[in-house]
N, C-alpha and C. Protein backbone atom coordinates (compact mmCIF):
# COMPACT_ATOMS: atom_id res chain seq x y z
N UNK A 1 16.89 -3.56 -5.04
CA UNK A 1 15.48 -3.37 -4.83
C UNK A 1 14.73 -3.90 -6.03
N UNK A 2 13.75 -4.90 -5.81
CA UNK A 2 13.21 -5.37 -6.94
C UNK A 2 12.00 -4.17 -7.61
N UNK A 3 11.75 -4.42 -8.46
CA UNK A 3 11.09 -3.34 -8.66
C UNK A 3 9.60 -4.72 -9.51
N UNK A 4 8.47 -4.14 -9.28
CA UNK A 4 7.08 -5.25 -9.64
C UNK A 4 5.93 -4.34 -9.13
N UNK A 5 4.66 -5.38 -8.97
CA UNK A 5 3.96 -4.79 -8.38
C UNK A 5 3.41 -5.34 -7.00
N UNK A 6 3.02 -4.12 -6.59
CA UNK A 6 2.90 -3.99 -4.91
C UNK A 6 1.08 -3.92 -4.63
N UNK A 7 0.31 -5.37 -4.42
CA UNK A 7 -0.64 -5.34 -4.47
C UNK A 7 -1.10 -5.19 -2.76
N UNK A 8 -1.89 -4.14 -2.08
CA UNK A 8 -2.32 -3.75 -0.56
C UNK A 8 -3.13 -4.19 -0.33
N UNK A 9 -3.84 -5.09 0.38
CA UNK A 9 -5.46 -4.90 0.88
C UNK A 9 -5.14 -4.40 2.43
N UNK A 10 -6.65 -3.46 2.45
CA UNK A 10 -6.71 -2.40 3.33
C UNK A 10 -7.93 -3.31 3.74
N UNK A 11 -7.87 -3.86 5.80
CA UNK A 11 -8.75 -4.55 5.47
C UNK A 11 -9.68 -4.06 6.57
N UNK A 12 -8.85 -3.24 7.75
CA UNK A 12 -9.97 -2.63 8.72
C UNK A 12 -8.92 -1.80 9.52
N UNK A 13 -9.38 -1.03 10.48
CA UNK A 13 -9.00 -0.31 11.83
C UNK A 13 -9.58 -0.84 12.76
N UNK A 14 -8.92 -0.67 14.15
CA UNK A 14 -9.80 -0.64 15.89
C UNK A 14 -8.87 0.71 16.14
N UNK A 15 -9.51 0.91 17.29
CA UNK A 15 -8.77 1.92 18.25
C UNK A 15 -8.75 3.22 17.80
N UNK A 16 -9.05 3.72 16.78
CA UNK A 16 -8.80 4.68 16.15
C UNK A 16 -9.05 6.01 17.03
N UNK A 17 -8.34 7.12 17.22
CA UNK A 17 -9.15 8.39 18.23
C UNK A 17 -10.38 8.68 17.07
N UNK A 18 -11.19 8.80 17.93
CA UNK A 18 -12.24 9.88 16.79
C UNK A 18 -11.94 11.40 16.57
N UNK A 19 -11.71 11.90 15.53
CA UNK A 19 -11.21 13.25 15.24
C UNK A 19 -12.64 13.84 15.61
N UNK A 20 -13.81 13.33 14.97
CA UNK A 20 -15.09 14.24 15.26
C UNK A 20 -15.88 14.65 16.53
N UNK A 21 -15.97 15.45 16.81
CA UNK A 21 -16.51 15.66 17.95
C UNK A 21 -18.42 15.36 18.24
N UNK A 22 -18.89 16.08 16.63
CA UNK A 22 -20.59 15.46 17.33
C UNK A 22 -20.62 14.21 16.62
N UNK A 23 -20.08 13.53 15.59
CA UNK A 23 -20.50 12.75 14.74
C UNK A 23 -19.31 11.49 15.14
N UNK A 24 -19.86 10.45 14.00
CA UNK A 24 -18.76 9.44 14.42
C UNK A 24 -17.92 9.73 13.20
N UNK A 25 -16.38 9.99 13.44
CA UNK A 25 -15.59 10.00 12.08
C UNK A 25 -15.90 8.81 10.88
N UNK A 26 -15.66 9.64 9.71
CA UNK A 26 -15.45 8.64 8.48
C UNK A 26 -13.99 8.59 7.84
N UNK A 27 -13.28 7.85 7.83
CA UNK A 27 -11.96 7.62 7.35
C UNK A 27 -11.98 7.43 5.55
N UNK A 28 -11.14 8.24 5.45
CA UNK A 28 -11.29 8.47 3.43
C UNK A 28 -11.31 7.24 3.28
N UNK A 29 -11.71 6.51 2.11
CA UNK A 29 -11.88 5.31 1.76
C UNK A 29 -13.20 4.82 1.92
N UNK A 30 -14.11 5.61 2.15
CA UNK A 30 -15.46 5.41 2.33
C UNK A 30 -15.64 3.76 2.83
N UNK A 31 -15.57 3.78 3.88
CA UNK A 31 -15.39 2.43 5.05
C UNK A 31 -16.92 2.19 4.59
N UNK A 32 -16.92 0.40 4.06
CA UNK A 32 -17.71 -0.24 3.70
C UNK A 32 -19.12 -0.59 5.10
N UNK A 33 -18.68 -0.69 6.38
CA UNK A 33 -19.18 -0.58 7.21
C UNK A 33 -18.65 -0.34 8.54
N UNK A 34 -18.97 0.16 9.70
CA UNK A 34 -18.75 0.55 11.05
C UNK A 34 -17.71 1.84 10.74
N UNK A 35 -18.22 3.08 10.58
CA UNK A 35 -17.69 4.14 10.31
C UNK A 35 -17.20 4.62 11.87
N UNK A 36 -15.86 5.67 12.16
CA UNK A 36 -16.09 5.63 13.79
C UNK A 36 -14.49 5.15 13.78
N UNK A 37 -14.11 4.21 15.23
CA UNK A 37 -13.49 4.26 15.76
C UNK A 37 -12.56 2.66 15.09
N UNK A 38 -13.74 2.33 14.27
CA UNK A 38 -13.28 0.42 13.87
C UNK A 38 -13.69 0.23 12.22
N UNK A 39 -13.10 1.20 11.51
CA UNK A 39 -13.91 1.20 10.33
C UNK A 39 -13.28 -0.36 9.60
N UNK A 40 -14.44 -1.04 8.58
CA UNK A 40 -13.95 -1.82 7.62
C UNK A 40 -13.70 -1.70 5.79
N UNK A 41 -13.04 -1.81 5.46
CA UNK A 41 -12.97 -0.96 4.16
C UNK A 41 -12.70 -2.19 2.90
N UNK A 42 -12.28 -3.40 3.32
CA UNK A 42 -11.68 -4.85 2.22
C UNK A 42 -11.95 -4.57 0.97
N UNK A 43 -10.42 -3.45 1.01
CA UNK A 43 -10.11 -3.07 -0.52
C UNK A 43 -9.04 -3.04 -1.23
N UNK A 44 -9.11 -3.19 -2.18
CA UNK A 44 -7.67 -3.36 -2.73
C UNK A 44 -7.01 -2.68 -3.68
N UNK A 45 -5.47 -1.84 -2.76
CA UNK A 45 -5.38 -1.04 -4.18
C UNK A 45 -3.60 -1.88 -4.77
N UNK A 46 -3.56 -0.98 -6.28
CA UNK A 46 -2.37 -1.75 -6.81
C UNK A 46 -1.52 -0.56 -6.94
N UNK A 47 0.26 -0.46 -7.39
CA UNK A 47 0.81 0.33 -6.75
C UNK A 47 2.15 -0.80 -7.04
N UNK A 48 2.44 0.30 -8.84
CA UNK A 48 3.71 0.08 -9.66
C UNK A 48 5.50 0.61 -8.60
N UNK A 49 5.89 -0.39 -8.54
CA UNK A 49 7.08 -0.47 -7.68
C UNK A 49 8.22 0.08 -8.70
N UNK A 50 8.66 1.20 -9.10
CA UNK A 50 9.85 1.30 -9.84
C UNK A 50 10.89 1.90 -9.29
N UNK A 51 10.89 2.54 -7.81
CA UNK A 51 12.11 3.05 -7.47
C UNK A 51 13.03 2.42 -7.07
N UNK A 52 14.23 2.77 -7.08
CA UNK A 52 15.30 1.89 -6.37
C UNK A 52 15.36 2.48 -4.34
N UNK A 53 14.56 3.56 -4.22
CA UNK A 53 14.36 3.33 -2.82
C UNK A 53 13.57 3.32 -2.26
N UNK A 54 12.40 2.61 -3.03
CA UNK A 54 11.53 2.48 -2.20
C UNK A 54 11.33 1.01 -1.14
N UNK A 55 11.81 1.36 0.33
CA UNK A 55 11.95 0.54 1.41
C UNK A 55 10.35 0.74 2.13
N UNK A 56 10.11 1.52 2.64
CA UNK A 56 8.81 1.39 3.64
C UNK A 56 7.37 1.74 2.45
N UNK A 57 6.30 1.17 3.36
CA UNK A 57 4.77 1.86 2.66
C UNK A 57 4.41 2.76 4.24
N UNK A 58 4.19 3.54 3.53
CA UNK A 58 4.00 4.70 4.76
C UNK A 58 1.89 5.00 4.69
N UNK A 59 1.38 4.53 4.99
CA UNK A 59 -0.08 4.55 5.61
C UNK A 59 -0.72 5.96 6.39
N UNK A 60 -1.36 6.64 5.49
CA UNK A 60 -1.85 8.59 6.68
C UNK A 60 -3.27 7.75 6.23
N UNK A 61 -3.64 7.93 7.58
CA UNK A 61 -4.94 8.22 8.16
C UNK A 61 -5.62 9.06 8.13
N UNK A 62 -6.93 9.95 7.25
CA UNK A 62 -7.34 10.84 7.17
C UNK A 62 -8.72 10.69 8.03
N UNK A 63 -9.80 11.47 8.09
CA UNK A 63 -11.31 11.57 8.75
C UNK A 63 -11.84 12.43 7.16
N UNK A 64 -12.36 11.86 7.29
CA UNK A 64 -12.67 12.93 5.67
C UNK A 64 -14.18 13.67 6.35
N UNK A 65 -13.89 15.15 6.22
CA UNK A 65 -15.37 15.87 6.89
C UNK A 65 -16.35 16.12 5.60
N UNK A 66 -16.34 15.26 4.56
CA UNK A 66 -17.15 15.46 3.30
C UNK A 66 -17.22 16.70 2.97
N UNK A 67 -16.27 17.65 2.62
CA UNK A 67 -16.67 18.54 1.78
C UNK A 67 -16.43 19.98 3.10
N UNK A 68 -16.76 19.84 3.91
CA UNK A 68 -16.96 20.56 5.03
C UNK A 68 -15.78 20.92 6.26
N UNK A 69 -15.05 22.03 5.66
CA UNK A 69 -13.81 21.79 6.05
C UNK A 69 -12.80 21.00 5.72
N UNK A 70 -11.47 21.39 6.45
CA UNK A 70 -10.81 20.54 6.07
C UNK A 70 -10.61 18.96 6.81
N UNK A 71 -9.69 18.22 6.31
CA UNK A 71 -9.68 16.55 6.47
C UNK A 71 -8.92 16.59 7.68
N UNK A 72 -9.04 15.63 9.17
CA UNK A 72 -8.25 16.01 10.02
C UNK A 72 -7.23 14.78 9.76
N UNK A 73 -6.44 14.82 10.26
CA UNK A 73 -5.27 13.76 10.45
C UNK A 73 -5.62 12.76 11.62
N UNK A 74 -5.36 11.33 11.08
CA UNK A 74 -5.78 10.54 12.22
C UNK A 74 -4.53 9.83 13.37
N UNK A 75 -4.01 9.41 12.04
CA UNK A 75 -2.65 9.10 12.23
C UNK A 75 -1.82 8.26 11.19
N UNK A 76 -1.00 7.52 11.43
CA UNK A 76 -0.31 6.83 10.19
C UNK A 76 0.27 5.79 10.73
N UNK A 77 0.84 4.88 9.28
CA UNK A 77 1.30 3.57 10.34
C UNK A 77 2.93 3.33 9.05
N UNK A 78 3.76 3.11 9.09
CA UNK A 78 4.80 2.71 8.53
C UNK A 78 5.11 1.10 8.12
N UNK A 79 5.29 0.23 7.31
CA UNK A 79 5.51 -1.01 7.24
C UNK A 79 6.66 -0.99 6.50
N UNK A 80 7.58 -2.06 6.87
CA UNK A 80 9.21 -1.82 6.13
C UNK A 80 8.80 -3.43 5.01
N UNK A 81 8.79 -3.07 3.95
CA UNK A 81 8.77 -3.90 3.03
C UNK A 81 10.02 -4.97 2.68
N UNK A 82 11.27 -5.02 3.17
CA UNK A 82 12.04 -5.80 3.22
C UNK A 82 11.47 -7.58 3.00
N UNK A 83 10.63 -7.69 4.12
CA UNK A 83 10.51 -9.48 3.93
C UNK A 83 9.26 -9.34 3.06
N UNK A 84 8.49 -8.39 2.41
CA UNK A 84 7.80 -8.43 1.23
C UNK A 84 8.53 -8.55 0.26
N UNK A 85 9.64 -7.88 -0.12
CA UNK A 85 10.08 -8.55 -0.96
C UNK A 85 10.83 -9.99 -1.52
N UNK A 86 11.54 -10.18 0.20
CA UNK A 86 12.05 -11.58 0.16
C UNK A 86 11.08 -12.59 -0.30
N UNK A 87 9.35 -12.29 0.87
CA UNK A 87 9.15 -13.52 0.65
C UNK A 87 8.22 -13.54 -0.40
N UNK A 88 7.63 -12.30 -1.08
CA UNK A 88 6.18 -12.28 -1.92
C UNK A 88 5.04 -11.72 -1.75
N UNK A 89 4.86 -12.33 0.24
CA UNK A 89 3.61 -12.50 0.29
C UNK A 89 3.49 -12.41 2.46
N UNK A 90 2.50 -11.26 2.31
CA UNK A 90 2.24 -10.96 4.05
C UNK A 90 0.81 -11.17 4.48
N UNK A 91 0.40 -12.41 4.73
CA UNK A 91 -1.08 -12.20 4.98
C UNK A 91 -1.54 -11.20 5.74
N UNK A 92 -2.74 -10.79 6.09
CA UNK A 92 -2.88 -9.65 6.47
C UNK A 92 -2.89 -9.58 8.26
N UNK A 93 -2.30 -8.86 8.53
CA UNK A 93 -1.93 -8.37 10.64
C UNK A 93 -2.40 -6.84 10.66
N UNK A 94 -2.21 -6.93 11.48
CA UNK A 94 -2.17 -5.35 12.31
C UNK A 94 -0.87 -4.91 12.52
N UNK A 95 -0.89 -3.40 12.48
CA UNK A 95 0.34 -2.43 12.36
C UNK A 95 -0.15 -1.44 13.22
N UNK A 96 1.09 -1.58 14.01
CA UNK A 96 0.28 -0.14 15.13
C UNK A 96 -0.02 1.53 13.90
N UNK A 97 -0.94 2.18 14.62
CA UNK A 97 -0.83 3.68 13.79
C UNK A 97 -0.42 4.45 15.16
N UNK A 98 0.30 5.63 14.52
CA UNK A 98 1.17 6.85 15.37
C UNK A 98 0.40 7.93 14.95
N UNK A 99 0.58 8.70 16.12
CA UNK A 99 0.72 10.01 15.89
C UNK A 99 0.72 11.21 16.83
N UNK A 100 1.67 11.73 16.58
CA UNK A 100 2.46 12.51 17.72
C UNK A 100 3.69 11.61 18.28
N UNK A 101 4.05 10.63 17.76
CA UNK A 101 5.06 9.63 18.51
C UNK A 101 4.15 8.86 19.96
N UNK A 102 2.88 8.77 19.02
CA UNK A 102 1.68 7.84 20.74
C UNK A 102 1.16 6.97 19.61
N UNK A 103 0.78 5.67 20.43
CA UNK A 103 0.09 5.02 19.94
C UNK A 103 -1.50 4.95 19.75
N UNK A 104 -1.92 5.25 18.74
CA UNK A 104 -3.20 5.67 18.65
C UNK A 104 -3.94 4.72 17.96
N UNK A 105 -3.98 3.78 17.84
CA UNK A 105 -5.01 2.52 17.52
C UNK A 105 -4.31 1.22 16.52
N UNK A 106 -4.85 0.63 15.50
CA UNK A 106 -4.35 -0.29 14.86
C UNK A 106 -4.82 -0.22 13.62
N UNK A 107 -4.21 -1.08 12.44
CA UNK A 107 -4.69 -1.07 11.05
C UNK A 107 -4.08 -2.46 10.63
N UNK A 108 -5.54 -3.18 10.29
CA UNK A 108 -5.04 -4.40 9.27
C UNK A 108 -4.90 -4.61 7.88
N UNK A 109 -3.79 -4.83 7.32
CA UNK A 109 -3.57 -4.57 5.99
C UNK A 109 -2.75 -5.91 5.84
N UNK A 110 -2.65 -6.19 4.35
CA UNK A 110 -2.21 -7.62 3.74
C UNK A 110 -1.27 -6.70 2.35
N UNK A 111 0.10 -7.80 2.34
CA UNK A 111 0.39 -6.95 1.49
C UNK A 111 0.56 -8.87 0.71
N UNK A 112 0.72 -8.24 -1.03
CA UNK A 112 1.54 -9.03 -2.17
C UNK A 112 2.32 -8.27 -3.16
N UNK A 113 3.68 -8.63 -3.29
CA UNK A 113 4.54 -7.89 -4.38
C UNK A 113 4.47 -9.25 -5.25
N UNK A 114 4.55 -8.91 -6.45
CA UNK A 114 5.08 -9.33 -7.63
C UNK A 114 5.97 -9.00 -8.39
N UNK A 115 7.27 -9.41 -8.36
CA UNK A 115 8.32 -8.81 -9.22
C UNK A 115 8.22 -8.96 -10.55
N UNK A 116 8.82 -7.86 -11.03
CA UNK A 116 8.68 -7.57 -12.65
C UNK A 116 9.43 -8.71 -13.35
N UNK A 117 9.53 -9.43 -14.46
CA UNK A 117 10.65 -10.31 -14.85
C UNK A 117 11.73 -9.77 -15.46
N UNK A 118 12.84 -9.73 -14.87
CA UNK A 118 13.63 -9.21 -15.77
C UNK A 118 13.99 -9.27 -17.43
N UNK A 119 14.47 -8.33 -18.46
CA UNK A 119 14.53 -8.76 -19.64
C UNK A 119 15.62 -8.27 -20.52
N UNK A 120 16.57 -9.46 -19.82
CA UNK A 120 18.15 -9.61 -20.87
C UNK A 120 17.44 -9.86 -22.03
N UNK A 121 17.89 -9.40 -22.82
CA UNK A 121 18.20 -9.44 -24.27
C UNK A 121 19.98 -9.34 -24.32
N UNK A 122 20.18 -10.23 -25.53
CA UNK A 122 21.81 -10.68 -26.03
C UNK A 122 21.42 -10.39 -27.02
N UNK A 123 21.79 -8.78 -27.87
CA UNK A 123 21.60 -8.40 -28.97
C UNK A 123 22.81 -8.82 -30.16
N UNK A 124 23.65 -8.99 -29.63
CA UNK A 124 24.72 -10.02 -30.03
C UNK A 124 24.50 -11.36 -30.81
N UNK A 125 23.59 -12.04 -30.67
CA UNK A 125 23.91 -13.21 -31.52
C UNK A 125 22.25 -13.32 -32.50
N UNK A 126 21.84 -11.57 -32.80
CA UNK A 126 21.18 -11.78 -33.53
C UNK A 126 19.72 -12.13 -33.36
N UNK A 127 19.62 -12.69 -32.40
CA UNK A 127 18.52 -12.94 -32.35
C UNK A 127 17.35 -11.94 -31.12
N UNK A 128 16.38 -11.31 -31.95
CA UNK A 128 15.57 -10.24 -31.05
C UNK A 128 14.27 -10.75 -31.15
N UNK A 129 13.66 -10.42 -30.05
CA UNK A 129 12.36 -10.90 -29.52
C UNK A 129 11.94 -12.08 -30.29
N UNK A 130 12.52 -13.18 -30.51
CA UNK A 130 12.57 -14.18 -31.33
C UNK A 130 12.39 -14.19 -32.65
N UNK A 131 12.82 -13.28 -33.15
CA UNK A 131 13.25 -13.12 -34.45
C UNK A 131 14.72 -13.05 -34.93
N UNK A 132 15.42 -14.18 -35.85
CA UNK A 132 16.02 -13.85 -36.27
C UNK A 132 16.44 -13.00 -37.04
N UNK A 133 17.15 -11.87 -36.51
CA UNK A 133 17.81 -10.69 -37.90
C UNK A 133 18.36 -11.40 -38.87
N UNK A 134 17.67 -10.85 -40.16
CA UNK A 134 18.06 -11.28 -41.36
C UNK A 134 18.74 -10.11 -42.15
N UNK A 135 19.60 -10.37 -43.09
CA UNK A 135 20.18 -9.43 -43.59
C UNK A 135 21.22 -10.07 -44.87
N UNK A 136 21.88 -9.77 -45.99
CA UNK A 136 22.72 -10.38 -46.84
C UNK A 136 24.11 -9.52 -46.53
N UNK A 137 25.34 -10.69 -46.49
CA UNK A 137 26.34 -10.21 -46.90
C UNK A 137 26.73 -9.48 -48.10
């Protein structure tokens, strides 16, 4: 598992159920415009990769009731990062979101990993972070 960084853009929803009943839901992330059922949010978060198992990005869907009660659950969406890491780079699609094991709308998201560079050091022949160790016999 490479371990780097894991850059997301979060770039919209359709389909979404509306959790709210008089109002149109707002999805945490304070959706830049069309709050509701199709929110747009084109944001980007970053998101240090160091485990050795981390395989999926797992996506929860919240309604955020501002303050007023609690947050309902919308749903969630799972993405298996495997060919992110092969290839780098996922322009951004749609991922179904679940919940209850139903399909409950869509989410477009873009992913980019950047792997960390690895850093052999051969402390062995003396030479560290390009410095030669000096020292007298």
């Amino acid at each position: 598992m490479p371990e780097g960084m894991l850059e997301v853009l979060l770039v919209s929803a359709k389909g979404l159920q509306d959790a709210d009943i008089l109002c149109n839901m707002d999805p945490k992330r304070k959706a830049l415009s069309r709050k509701g059922s199709t929110p747009e949010w084109n944001e980007t978060f970053l998101f240090d990769v160091s485990s050795n198992d981390a395989t999926d990005l797992k996506i929860k869907i919240m309604d955020s009731d501002g303050g007023v009660g609690a947050d309902d659950f919308v749903g969630h969406a799972t993405i298996s990062l495997d060919a992110l890491f092969r290839d780098g780079d996922i322009p951004a699609k749609s991922y179904n979101v679940m919940k209850d094991d139903a399909y409950c709308g869509e989410i477009r998201i873009g992913l980019n990993f950047t792997a960390q560079k690895s850093r052999d050091f051969d402390l062995t022949d003396g030479n560290i972070g390009g410095w030669k160790q000096s020292g007298r016999d």
